[in-house]
N, C-alpha and C. Protein backbone atom coordinates (compact mmCIF):
# COMPACT_ATOMS: atom_id res chain seq x y z
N UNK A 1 0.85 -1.17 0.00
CA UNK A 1 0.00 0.00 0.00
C UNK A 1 0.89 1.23 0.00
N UNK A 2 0.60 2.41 -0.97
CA UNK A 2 1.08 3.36 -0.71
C UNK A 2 0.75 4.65 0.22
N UNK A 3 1.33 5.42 -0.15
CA UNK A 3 1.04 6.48 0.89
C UNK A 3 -0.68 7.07 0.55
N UNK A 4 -0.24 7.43 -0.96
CA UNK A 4 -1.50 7.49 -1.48
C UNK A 4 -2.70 7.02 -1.50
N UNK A 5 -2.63 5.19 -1.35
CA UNK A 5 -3.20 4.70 -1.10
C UNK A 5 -4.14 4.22 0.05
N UNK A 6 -3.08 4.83 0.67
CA UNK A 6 -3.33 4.70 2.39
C UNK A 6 -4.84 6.56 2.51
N UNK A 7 -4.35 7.04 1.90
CA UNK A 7 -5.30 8.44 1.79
C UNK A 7 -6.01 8.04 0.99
N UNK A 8 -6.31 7.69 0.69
CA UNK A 8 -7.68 7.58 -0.46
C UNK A 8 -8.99 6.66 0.53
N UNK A 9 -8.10 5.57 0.85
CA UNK A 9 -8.93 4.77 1.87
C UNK A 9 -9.35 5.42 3.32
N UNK A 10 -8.44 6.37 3.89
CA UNK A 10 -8.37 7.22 5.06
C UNK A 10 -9.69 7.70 4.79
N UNK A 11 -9.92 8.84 3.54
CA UNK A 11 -10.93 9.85 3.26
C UNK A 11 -12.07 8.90 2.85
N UNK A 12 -11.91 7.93 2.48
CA UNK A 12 -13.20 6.89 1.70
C UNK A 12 -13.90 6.36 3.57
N UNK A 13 -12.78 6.01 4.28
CA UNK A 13 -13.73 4.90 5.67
C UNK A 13 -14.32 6.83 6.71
N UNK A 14 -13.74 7.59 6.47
CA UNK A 14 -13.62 8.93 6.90
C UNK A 14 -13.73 8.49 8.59
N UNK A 15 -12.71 8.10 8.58
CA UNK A 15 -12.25 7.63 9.84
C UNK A 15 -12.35 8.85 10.86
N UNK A 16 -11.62 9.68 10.99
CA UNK A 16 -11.83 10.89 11.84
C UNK A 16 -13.09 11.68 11.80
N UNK A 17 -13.73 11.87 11.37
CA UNK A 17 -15.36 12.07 10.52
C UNK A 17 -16.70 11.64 11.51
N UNK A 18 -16.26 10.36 11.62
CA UNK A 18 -17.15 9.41 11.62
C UNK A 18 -16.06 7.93 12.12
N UNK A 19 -15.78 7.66 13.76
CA UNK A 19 -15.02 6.81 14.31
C UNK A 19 -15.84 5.17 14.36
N UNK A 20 -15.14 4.80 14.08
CA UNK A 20 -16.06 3.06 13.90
C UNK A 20 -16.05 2.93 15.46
N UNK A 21 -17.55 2.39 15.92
CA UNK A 21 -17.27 1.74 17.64
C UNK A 21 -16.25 0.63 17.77
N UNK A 22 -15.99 1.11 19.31
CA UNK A 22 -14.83 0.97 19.54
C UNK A 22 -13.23 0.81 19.32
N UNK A 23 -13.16 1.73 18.45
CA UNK A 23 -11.96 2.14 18.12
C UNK A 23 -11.28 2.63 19.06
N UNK A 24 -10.19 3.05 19.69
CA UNK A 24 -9.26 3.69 20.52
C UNK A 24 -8.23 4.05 20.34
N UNK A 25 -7.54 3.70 19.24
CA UNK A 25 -6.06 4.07 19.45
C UNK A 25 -5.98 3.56 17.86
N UNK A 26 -5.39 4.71 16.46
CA UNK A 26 -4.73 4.10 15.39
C UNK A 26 -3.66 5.01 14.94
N UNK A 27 -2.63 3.94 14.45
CA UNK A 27 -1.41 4.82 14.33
C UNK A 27 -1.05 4.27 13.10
N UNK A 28 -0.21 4.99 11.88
CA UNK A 28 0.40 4.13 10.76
C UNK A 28 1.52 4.30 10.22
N UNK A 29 2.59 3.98 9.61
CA UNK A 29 3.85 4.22 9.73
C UNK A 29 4.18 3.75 8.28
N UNK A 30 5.39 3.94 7.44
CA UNK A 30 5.93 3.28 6.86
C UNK A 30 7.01 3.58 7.03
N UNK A 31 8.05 2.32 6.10
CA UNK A 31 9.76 2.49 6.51
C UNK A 31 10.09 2.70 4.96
N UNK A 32 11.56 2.68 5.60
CA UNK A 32 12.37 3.22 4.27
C UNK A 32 11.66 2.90 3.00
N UNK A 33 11.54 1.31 2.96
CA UNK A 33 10.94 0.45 1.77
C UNK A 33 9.92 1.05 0.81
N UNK A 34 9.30 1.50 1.75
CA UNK A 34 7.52 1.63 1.55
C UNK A 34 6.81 1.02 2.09
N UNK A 35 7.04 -0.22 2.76
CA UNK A 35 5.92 -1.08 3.54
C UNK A 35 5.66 -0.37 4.59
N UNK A 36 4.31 -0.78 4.61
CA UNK A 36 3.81 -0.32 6.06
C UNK A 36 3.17 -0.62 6.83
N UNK A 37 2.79 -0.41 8.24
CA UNK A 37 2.48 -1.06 9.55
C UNK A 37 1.35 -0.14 10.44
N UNK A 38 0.44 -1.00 10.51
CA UNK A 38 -0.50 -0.40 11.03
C UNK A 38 -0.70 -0.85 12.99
N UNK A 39 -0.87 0.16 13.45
CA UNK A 39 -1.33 -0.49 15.14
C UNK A 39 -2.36 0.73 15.46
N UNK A 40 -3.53 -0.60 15.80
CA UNK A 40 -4.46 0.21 16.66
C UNK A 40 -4.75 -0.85 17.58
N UNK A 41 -5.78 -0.24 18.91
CA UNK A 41 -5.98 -0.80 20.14
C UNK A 41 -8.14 -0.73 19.93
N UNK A 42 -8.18 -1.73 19.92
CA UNK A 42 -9.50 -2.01 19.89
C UNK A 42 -10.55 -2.21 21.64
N UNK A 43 -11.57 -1.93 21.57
CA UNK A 43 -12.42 -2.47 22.78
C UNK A 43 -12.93 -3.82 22.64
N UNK A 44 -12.52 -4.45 21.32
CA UNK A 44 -12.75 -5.84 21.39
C UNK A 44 -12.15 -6.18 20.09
N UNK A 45 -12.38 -7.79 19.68
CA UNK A 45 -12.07 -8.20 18.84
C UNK A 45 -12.97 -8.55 17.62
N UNK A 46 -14.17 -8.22 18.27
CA UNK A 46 -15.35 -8.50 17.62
C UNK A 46 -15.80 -6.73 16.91
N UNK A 47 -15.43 -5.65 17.50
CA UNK A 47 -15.61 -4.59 16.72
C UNK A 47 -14.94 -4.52 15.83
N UNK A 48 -13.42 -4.87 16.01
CA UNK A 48 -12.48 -4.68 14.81
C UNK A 48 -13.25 -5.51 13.87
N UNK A 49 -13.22 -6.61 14.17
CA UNK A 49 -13.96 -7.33 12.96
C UNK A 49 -14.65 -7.15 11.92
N UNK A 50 -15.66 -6.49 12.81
CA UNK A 50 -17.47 -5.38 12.17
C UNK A 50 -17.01 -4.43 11.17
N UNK A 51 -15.92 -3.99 11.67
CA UNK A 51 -15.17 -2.42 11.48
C UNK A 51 -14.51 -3.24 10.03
N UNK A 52 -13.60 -3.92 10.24
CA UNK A 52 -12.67 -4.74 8.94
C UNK A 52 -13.52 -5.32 7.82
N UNK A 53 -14.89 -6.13 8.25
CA UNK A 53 -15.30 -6.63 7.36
C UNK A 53 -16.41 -5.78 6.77
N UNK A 54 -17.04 -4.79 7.44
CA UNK A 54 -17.84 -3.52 6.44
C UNK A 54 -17.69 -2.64 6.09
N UNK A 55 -16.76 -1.47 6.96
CA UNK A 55 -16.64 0.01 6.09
C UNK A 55 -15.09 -0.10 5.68
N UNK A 56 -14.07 -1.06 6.41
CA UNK A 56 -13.00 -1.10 5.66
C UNK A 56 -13.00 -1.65 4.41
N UNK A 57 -13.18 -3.17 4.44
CA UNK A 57 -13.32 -3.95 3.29
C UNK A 57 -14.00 -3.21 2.14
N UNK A 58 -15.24 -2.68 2.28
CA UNK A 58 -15.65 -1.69 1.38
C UNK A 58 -14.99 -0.63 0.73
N UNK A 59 -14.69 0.41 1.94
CA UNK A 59 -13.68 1.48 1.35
C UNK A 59 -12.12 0.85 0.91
N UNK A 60 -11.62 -0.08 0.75
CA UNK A 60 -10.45 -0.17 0.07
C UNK A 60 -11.14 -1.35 -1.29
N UNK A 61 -12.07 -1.67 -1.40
CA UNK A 61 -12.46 -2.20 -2.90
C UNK A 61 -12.69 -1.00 -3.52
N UNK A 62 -13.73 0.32 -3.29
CA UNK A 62 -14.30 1.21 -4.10
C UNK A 62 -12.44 1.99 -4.37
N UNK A 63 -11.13 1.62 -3.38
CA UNK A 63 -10.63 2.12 -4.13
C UNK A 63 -9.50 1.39 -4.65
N UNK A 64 -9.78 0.38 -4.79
CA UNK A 64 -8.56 -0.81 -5.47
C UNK A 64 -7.42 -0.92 -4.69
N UNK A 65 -7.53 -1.14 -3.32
CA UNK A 65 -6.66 -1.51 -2.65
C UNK A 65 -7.17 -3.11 -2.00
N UNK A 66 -5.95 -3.83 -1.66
CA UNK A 66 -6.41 -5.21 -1.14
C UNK A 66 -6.26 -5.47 0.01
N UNK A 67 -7.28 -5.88 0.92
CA UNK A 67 -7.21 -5.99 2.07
C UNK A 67 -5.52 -6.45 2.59
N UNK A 68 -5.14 -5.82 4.21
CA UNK A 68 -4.07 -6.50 4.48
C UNK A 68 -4.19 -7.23 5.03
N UNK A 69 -2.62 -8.11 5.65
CA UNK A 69 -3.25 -9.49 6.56
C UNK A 69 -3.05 -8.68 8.06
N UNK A 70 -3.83 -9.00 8.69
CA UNK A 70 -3.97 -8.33 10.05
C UNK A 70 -3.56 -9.34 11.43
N UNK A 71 -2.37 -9.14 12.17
CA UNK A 71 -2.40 -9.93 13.52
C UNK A 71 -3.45 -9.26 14.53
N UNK A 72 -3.68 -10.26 14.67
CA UNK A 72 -4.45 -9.43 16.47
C UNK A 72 -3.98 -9.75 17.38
N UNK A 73 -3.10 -8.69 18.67
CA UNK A 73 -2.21 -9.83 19.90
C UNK A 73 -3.51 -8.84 20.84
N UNK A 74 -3.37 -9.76 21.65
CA UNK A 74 -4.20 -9.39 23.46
C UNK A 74 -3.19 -8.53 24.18
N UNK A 75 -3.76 -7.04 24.25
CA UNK A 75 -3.07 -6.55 25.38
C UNK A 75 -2.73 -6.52 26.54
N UNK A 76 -1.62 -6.35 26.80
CA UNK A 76 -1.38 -6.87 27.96
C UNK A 76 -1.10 -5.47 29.08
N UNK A 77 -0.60 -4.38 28.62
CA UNK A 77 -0.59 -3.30 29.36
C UNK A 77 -0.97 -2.02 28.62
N UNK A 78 -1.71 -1.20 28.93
CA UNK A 78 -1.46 0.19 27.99
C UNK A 78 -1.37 1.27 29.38
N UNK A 79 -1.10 2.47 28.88
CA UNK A 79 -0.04 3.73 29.66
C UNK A 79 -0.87 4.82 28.56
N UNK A 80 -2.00 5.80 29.03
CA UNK A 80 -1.61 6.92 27.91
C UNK A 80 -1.54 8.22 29.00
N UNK A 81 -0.08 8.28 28.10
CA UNK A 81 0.26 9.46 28.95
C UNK A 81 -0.09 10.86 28.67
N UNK A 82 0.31 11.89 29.30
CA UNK A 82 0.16 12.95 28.90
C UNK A 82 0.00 13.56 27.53
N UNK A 83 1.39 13.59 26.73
CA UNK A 83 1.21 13.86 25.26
C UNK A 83 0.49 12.92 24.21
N UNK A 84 -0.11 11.93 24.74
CA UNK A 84 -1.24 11.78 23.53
C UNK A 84 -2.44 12.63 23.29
N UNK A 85 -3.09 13.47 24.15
CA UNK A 85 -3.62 14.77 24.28
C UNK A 85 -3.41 15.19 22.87
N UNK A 86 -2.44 15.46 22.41
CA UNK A 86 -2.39 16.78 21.37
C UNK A 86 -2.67 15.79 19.93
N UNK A 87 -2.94 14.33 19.94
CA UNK A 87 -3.06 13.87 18.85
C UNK A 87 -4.59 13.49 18.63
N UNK A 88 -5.26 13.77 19.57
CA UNK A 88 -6.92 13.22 19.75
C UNK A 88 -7.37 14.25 18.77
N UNK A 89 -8.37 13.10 18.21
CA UNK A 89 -9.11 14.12 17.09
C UNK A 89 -10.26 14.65 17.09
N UNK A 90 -10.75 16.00 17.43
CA UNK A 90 -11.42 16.82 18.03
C UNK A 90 -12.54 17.24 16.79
């Protein structure tokens, strides 16, 4: 996926807009390569799911991107500290 690609799907699921339940936490990155890595923190495993298999899956067909393969690990601790504040989307 490119960067581009990654925006097209961003503005298509209008993620900040309109937050899928239980969402909490998404972050996305790429490296030198171009590949890239997604981490978010869900309220379950069953929303991500809902979330992956309807407005994602959707918004990356209408824009020709292919689903990725997704791990899911069980958290085991989270910490949000102070400066995540300035990244919440208001």
């Amino acid at each position: 996926m490119t960067k581009e690609m990654y925006e097209n799907v961003r503005k298509e699921v209008n993620w900040e807009g309109n937050p899928p339940p239980g969402v909490i936490f998404h972050a996305m990155s790429f490296d030198d390569s171009g590949k890239f890595c997604v981490a978010e923190v869900w309220e379950s495993e069953e929303q991500w799911n809902n979330f992956f298999n309807g407005r994602l899956k959707s918004s990356m067909q209408k824009t020709n991107v292919s689903p990725p393969k997704a791990q899911i690990l069980q958290i085991h601790k989270i910490d949000a500290l102070p400066g995540l504040d300035r990244y919440k989307v208001h």
